[in-house]
Each structure stands twice: as structure tokens, then as C-alpha cells.
N, C-alpha and C. Protein backbone atom coordinates (compact mmCIF):
# COMPACT_ATOMS: atom_id res chain seq x y z
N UNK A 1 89.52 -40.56 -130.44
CA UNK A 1 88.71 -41.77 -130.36
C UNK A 1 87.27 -41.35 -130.05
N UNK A 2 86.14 -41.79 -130.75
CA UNK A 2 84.95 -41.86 -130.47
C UNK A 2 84.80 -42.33 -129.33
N UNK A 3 83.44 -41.76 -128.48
CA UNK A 3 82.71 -42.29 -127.65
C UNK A 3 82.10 -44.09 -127.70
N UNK A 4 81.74 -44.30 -129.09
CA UNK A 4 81.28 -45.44 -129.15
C UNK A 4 82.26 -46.68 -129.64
N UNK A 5 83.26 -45.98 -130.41
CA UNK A 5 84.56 -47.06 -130.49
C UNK A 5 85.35 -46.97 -129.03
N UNK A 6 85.21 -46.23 -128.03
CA UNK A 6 85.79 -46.58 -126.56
C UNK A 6 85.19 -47.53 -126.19
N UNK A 7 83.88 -47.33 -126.07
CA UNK A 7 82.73 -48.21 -125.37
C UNK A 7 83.29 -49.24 -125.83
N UNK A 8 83.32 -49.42 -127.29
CA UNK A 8 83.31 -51.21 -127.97
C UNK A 8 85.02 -51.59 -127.39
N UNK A 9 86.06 -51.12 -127.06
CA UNK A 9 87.31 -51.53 -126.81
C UNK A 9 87.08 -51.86 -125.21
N UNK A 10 86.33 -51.20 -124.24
CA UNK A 10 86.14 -51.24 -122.92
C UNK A 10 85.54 -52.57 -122.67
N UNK A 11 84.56 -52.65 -123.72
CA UNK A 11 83.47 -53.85 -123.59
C UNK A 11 84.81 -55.36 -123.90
N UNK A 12 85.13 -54.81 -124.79
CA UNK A 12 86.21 -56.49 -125.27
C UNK A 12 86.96 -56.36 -124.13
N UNK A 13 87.80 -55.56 -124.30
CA UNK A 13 88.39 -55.34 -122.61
C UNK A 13 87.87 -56.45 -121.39
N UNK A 14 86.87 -56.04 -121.20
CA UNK A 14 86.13 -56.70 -119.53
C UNK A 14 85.78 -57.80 -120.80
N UNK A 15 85.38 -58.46 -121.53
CA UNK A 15 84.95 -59.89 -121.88
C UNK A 15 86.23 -60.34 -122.16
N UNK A 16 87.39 -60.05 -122.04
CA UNK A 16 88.55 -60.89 -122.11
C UNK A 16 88.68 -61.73 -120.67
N UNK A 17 88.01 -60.67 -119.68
CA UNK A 17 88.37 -61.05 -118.08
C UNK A 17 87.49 -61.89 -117.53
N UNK A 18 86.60 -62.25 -118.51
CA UNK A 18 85.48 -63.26 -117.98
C UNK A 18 86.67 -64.76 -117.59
N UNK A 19 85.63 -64.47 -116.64
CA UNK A 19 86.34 -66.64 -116.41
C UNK A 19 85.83 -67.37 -116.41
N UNK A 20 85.71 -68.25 -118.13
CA UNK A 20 84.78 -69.22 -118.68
C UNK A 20 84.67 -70.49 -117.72
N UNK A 21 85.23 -70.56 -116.77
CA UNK A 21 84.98 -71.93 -116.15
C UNK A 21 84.02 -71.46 -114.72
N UNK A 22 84.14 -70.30 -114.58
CA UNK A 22 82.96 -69.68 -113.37
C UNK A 22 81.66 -69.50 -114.07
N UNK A 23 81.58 -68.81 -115.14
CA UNK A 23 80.15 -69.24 -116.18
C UNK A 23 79.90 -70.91 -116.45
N UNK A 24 80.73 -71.67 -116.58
CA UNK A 24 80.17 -72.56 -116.74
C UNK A 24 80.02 -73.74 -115.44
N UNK A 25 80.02 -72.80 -114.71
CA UNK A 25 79.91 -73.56 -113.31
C UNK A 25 78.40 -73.18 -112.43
N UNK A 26 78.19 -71.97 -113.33
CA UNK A 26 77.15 -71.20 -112.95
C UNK A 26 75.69 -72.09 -113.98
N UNK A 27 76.27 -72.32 -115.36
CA UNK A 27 75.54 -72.62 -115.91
C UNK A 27 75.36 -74.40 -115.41
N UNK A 28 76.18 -75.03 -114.91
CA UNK A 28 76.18 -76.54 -114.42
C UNK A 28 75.07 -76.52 -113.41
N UNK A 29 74.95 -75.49 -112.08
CA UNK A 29 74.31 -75.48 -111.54
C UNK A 29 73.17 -75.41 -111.74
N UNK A 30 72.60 -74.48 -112.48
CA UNK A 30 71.74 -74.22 -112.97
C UNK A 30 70.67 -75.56 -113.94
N UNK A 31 71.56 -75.94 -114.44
CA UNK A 31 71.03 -77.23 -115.06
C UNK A 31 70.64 -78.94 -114.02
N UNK A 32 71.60 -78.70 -112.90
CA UNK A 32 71.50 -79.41 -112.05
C UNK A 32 69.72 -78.67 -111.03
N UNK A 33 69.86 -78.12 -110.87
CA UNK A 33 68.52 -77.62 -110.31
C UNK A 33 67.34 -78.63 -111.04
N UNK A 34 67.25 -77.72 -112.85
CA UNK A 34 66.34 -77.96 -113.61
C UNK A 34 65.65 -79.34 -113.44
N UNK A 35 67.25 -80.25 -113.79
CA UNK A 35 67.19 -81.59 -114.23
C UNK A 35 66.48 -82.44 -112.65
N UNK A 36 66.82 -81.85 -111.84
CA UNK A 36 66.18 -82.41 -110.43
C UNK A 36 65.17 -81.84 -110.04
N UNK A 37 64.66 -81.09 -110.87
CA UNK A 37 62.89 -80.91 -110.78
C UNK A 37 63.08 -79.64 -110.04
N UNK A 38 64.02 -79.00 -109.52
CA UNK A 38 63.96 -77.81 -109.14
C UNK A 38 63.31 -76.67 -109.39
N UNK A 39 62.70 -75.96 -108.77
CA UNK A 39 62.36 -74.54 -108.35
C UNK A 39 63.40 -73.28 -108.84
N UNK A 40 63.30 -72.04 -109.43
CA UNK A 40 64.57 -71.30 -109.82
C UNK A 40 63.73 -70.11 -109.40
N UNK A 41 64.79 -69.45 -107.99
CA UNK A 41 63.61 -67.80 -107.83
C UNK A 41 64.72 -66.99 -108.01
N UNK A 42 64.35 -65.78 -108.67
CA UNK A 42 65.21 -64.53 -108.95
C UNK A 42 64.92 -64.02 -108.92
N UNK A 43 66.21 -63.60 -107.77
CA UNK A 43 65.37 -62.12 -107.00
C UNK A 43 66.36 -60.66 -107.55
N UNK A 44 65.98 -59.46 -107.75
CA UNK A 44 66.81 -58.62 -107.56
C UNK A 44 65.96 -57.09 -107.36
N UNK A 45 66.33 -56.15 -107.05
CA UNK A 45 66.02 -54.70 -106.32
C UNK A 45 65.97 -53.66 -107.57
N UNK A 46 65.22 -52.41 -107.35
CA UNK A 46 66.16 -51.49 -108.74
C UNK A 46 65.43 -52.49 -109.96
N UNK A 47 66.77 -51.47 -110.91
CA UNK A 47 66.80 -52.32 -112.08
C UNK A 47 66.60 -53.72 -112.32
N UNK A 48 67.49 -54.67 -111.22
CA UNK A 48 67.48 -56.00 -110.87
C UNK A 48 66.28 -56.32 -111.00
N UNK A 49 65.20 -55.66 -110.28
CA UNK A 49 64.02 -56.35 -110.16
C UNK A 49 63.23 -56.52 -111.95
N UNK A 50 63.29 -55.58 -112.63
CA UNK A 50 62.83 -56.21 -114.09
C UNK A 50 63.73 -57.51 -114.68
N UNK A 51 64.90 -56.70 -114.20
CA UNK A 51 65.88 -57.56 -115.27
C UNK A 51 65.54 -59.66 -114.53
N UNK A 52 64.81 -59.34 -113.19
CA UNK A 52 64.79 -60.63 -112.36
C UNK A 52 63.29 -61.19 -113.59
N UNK A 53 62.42 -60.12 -113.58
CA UNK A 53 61.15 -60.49 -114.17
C UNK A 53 61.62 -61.29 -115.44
N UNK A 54 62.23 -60.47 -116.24
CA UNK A 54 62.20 -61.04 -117.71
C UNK A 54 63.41 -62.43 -117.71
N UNK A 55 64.05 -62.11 -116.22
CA UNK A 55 65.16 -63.66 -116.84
C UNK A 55 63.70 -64.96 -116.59
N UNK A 56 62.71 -64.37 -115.64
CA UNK A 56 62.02 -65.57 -115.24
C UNK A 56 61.36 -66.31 -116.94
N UNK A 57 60.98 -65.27 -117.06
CA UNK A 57 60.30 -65.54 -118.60
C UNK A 57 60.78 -66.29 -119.37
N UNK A 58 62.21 -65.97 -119.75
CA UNK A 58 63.00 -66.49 -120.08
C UNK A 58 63.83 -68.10 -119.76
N UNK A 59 63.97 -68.10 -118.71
CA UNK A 59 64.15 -69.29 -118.03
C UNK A 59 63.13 -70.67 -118.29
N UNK A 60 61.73 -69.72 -118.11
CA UNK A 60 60.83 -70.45 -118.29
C UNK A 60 59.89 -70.76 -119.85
N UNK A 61 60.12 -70.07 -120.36
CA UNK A 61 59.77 -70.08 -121.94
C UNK A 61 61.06 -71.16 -123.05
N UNK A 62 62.36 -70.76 -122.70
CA UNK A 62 63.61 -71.10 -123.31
C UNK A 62 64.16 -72.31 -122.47
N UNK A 63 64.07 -72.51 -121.25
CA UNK A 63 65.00 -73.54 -120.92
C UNK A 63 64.37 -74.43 -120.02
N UNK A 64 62.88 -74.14 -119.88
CA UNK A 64 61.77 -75.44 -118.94
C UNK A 64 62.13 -75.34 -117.80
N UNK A 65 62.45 -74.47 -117.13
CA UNK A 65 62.95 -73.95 -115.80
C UNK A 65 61.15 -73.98 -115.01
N UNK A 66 61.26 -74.33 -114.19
CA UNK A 66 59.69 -73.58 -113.13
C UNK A 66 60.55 -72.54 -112.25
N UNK A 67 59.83 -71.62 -112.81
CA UNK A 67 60.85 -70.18 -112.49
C UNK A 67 60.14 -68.98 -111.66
N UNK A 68 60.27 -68.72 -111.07
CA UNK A 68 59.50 -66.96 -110.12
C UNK A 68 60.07 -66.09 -109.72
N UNK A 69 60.25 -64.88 -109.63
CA UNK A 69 60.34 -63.83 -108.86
C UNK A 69 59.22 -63.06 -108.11
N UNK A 70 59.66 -62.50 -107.12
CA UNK A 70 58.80 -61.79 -105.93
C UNK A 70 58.56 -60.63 -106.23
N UNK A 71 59.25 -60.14 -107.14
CA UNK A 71 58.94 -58.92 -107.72
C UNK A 71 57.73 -58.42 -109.00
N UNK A 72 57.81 -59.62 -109.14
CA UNK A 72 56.79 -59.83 -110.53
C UNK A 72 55.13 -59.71 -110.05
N UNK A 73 54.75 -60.15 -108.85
CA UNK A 73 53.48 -59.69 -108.25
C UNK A 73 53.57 -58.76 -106.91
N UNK A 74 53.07 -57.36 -107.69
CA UNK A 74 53.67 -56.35 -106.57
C UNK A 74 52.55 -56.15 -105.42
N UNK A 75 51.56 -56.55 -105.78
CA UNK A 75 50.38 -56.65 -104.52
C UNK A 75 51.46 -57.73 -103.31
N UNK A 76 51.75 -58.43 -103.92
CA UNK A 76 52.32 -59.56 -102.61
C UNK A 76 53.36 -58.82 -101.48
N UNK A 77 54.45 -58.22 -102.58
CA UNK A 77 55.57 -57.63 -102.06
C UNK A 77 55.28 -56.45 -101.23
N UNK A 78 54.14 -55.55 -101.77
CA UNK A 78 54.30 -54.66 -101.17
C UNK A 78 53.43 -54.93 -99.74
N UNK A 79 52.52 -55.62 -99.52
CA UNK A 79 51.94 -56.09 -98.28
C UNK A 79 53.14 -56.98 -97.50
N UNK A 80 54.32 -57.62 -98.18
CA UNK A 80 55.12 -58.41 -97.04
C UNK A 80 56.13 -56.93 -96.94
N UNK A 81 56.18 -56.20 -96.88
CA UNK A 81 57.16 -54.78 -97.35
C UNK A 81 56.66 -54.14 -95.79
N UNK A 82 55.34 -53.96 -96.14
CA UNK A 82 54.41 -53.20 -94.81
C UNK A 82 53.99 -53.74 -93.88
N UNK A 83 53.79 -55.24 -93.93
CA UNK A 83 53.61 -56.21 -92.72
C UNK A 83 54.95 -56.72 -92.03
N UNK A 84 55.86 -56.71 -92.68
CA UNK A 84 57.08 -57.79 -92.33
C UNK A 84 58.59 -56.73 -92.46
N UNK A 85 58.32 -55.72 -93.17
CA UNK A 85 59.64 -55.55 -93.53
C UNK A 85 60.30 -55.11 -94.69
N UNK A 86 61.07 -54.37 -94.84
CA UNK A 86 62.23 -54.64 -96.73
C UNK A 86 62.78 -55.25 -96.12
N UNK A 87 63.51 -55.63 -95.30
CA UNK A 87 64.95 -56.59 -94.79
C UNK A 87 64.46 -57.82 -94.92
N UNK A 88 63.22 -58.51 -94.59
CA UNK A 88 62.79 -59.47 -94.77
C UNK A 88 61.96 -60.02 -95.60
N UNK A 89 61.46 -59.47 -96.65
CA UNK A 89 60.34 -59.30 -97.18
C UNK A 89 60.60 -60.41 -98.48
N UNK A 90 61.90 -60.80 -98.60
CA UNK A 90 62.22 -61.48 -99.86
C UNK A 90 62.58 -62.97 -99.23
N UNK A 91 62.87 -63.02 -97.65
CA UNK A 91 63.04 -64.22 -96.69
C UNK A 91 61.49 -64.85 -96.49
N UNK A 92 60.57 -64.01 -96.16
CA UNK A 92 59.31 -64.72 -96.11
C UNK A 92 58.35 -64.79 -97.49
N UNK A 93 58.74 -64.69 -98.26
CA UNK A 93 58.74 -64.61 -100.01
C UNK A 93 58.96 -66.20 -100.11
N UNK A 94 60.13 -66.16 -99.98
CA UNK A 94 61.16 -67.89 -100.31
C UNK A 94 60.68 -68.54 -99.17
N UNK A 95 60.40 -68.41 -98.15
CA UNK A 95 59.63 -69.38 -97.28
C UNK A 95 57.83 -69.95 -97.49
N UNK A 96 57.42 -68.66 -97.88
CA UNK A 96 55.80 -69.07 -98.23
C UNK A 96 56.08 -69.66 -99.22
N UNK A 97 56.86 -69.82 -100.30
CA UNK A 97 57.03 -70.73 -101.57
C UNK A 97 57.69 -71.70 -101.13
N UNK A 98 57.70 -72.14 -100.11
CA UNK A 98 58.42 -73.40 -99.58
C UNK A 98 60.07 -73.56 -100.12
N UNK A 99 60.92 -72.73 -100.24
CA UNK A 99 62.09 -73.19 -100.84
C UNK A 99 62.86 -73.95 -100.22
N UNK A 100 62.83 -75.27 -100.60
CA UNK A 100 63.75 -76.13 -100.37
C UNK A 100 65.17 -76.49 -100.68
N UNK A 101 65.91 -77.48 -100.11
CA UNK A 101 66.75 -78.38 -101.02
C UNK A 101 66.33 -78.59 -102.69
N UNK A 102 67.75 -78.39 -103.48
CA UNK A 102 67.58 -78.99 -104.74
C UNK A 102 66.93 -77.80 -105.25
N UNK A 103 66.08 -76.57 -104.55
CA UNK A 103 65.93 -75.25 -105.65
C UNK A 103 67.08 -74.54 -105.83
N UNK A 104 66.93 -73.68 -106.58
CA UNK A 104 67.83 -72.60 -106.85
C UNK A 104 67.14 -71.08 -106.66
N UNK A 105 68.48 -70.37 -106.16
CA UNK A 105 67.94 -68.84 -105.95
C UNK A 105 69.10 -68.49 -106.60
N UNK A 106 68.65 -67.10 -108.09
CA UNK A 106 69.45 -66.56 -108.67
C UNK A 106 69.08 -64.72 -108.33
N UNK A 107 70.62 -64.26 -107.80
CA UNK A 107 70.22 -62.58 -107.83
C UNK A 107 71.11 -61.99 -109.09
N UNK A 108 70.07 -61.40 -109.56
CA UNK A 108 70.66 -59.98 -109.60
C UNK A 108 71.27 -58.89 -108.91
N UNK A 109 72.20 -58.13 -108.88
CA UNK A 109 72.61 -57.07 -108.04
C UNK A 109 73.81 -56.24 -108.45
N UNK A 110 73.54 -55.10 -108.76
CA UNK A 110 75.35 -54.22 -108.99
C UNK A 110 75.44 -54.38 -107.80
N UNK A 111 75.15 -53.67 -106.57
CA UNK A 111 75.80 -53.96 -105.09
C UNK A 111 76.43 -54.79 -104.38
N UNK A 112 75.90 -56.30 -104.76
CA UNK A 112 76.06 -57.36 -104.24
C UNK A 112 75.25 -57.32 -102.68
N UNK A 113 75.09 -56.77 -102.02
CA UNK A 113 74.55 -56.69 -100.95
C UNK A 113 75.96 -56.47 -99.79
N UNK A 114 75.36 -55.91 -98.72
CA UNK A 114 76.52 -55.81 -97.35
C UNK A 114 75.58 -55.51 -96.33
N UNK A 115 75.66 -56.67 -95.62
CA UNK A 115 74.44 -56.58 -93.95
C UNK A 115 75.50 -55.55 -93.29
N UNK A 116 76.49 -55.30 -93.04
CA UNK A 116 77.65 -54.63 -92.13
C UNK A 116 77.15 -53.05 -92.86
N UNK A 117 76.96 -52.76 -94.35
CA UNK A 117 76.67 -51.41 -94.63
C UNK A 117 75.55 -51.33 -95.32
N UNK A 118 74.75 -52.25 -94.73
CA UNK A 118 72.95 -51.79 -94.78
C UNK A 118 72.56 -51.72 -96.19
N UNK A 119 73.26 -52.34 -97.28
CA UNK A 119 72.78 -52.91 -98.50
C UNK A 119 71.85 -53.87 -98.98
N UNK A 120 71.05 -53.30 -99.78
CA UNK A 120 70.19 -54.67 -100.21
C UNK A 120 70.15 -55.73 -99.27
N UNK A 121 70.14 -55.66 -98.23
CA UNK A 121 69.95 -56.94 -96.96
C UNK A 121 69.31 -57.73 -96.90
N UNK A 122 68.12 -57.43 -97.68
CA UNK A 122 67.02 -58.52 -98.09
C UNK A 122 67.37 -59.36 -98.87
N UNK A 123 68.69 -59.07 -99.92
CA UNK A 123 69.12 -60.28 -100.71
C UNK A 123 69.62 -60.60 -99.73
N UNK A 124 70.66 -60.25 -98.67
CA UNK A 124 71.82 -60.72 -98.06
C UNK A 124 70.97 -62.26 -97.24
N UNK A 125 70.02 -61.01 -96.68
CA UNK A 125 69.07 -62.30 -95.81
C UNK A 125 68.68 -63.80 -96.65
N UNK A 126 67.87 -63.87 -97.49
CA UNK A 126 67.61 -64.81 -98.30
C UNK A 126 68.80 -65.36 -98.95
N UNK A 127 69.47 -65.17 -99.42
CA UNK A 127 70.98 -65.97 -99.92
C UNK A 127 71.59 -66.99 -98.19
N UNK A 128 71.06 -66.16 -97.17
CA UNK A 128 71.72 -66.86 -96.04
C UNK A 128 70.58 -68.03 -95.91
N UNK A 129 69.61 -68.02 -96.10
CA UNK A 129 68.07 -68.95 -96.05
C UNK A 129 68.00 -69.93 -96.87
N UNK A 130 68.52 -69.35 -97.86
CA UNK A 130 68.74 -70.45 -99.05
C UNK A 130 70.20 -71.71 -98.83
N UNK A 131 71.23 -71.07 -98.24
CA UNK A 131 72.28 -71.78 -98.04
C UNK A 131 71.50 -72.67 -96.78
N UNK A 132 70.91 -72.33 -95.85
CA UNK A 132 70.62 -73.12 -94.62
C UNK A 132 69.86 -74.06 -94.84
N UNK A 133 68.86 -73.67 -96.12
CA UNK A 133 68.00 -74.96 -96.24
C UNK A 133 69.05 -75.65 -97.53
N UNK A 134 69.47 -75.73 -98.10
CA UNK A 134 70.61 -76.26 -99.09
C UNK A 134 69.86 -76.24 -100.16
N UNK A 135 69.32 -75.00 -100.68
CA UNK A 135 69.30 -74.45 -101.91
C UNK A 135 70.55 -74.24 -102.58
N UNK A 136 70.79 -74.30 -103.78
CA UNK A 136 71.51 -73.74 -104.41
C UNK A 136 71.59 -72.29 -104.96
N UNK A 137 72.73 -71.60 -105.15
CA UNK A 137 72.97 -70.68 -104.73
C UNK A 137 74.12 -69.99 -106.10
């Protein structure tokens, strides 16, 4: 077997295991934000952090989203980085943008984050900020 006919059997593989009703629960939300005038910030680290840039674009070009990431203006980040923190730096991000009720915060992340093993914590933090003010999530 080829390298690239594995890849393509691996790939169908894991898209058999998707669970179309968690995508489209993801995508409900998401539309519920929009439609209520919502805010959409996406955040992610790494790689995450482009892949956060271009969903904004996207979001906002394709689906009328008012969309941002913190990563996208690096003068900002890197002064809340050196004044405030990495652990916090994406918490006072979503606070100077006022995130309220009725926004949405979307991450990116292979890690997922773990405050217990010192992962990406800065998502961990802000996902907890966002639930407290009743962002969606």
C-alpha cells in the first residue's frame, strides 16, 4: 500500500467517526451568536493562532460574523504577554473587548488545554471567563 492511498483510507476512516449531530450543534451555536448580533473571538496558540486568523476572515467575509482574534494584532499581544502574562494575556484580551453574554469564543487547539499540566492555560483561562460571563462556548 502506498503512503498516500493509506493517508486517503485513514482520512475516511476518522470522517466515518465524526458525529454529525455535535457539528451541527456547533454550527447551531454559532448561528445563534451571529443572528443575536454577537461578537465571535478565536483564539488559538502555535499553528492555532493562523489557522484562528484566517477562520476570522472567513467568518467575516463568508458568513457576516463580527469576528476577531488576539493574535491577529501582535503589537497588542505581545505588550499584554510582557505586562500581564501568557496565562492571562488572552483573559484580558476578551475583557478589554468587553466580552459579553450572547458572544461567542471559538478555539482552536490539538492540546485542548490542561491548567493541572500547564497547557495552553491561557485558553483554559478564557474558556472559564467566557462561561462566567455566559458567552458561548
Amino acid at each position: 500500500m502506498t503512503f498516500t492511498q493509506k493517508y486517503l483510507d485513514e482520512s475516511i476512516e476518522l470522517i466515518k467517526r465524526l458525529d454529525a449531530s455535535a457539528i451541527e450543534a456547533v454550527a447551531a451555536g454559532l448561528a445563534q451568536v451571529r443572528d443575536g448580533g454577537g461578537r465571535l473571538f478565536i483564539l488559538g496558540v502555535g499553528g492555532s493562532a493562523g489557522h484562528a486568523g484566517h477562520a476570522v476572515n472567513d467568518f467575516r467575509k463568508l458568513c457576516g460574523f463580527e469576528a476577531y482574534a488576539p493574535t491577529d494584532n501582535v503589537s497588542e499581544l505581545t505588550a499584554r504577554v510582557n505586562d500581564e502574562g501568557w496565562d492571562t494575556c488572552f483573559v484580558e484580551w476578551l475583557r478589554g473587548s468587553r466580552l459579553r453574554k450572547g458572544d461567542g469564543v471559538l478555539v482552536f487547539s490539538v492540546g485542548g488545554g490542561n491548567r493541572a499540566k500547564n497547557v495552553s492555560v491561557n485558553l483554559v483561562r478564557s474558556l472559564e471567563v467566557a462561561k462566567d460571563l455566559g458567552a458561548g462556548i
